[in-house]
C-alpha atoms as a PDB file:
ATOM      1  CA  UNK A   1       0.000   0.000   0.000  1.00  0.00           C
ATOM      2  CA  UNK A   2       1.837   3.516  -0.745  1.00  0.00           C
ATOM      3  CA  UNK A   3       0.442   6.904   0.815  1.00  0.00           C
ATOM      4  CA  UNK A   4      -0.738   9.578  -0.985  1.00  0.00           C
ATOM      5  CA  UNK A   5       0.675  12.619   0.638  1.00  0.00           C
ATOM      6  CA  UNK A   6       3.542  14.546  -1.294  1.00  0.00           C
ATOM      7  CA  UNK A   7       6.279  15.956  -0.380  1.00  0.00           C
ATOM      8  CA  UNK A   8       9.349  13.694   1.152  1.00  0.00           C
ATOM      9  CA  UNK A   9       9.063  10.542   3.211  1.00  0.00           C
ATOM     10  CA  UNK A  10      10.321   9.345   6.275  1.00  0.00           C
ATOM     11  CA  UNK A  11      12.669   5.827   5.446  1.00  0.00           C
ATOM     12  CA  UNK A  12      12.821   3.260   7.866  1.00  0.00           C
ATOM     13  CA  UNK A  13      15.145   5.259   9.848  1.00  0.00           C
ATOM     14  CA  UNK A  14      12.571   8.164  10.427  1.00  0.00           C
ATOM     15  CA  UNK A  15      14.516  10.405   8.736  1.00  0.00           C
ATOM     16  CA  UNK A  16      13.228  12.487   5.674  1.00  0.00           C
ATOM     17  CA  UNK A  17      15.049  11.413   2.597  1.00  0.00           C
ATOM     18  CA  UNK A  18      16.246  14.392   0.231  1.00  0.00           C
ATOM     19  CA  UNK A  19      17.256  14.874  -2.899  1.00  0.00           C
ATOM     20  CA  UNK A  20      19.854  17.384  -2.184  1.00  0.00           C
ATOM     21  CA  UNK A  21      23.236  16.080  -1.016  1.00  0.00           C
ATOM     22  CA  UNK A  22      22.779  18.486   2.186  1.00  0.00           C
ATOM     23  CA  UNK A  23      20.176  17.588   4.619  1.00  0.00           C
ATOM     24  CA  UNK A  24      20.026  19.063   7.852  1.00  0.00           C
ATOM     25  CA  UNK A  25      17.279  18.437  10.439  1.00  0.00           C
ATOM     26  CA  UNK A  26      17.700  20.739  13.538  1.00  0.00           C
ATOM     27  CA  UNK A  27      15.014  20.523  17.158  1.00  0.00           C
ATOM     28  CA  UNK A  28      15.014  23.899  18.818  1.00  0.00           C
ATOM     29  CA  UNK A  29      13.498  23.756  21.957  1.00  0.00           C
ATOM     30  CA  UNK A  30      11.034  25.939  23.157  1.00  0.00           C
ATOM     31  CA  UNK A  31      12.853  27.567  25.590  1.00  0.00           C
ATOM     32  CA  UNK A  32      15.204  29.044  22.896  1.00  0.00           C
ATOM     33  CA  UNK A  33      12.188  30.273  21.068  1.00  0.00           C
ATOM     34  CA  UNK A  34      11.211  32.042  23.393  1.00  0.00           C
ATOM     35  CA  UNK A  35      14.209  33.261  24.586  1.00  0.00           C
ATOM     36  CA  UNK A  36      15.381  34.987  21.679  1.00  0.00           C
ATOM     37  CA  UNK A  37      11.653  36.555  21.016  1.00  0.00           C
ATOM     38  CA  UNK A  38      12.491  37.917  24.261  1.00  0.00           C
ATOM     39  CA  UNK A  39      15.511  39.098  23.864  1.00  0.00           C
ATOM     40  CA  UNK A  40      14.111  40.622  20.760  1.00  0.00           C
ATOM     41  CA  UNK A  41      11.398  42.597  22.027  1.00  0.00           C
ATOM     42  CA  UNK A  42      13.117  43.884  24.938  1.00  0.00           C
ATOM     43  CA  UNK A  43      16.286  45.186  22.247  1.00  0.00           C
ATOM     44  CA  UNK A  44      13.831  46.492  20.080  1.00  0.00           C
ATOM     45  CA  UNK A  45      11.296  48.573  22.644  1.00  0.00           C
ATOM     46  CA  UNK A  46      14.589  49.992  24.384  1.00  0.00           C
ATOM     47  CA  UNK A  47      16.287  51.099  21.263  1.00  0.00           C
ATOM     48  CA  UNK A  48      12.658  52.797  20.089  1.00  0.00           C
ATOM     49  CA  UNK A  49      12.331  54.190  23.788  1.00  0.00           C
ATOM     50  CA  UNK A  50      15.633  56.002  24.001  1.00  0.00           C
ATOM     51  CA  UNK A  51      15.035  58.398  21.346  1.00  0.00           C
ATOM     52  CA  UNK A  52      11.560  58.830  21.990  1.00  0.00           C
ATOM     53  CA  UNK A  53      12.123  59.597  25.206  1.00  0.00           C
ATOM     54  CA  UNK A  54      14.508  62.249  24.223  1.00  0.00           C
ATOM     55  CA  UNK A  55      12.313  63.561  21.474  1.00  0.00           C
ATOM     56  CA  UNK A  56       9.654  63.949  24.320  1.00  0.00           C
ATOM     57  CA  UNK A  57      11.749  66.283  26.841  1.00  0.00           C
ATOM     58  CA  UNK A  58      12.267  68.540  23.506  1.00  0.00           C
ATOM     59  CA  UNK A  59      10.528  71.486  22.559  1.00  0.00           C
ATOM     60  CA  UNK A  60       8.836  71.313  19.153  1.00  0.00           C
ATOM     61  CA  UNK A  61      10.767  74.237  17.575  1.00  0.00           C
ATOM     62  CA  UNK A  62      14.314  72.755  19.187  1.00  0.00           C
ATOM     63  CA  UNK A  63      13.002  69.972  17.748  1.00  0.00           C
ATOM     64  CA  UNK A  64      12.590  70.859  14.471  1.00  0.00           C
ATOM     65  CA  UNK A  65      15.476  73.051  14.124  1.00  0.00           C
ATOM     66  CA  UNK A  66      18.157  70.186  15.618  1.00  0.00           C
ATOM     67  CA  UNK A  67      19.603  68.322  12.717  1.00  0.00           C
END
């Protein structure tokens, strides 16, 4: 009996056969996931809340007029 499903296969082994002569299969665990979205949110709102901080203790006319 064969399946009908594309795509690759497992083999006997459970692992997915490949044309290619490079296969890698990689687990990342959870924890790393969400780890580096973390990481990634707290770099990203305290590199947009520096300047916007100091945006916010300057006047709108200094503001306009600083290059």
């Amino acid at each position: 009996m064969t399946s009908a499903t594309a795509g690759p296969s497992p083999d006997r082994n459970n692992r997915i056969s490949s044309t290619s002569a490079f296969c890698l299969r990689c687990i990342v665990p959870a924890w790393a996931v969400a780890g580096g979205v973390a990481a990634t949110v707290a770099i990203g709102g305290l590199a947009g809340l520096y300047p916007a901080i100091r945006a916010y203790r300057l006047s709108p006319t200094e503001a306009l007029a600083t290059p």
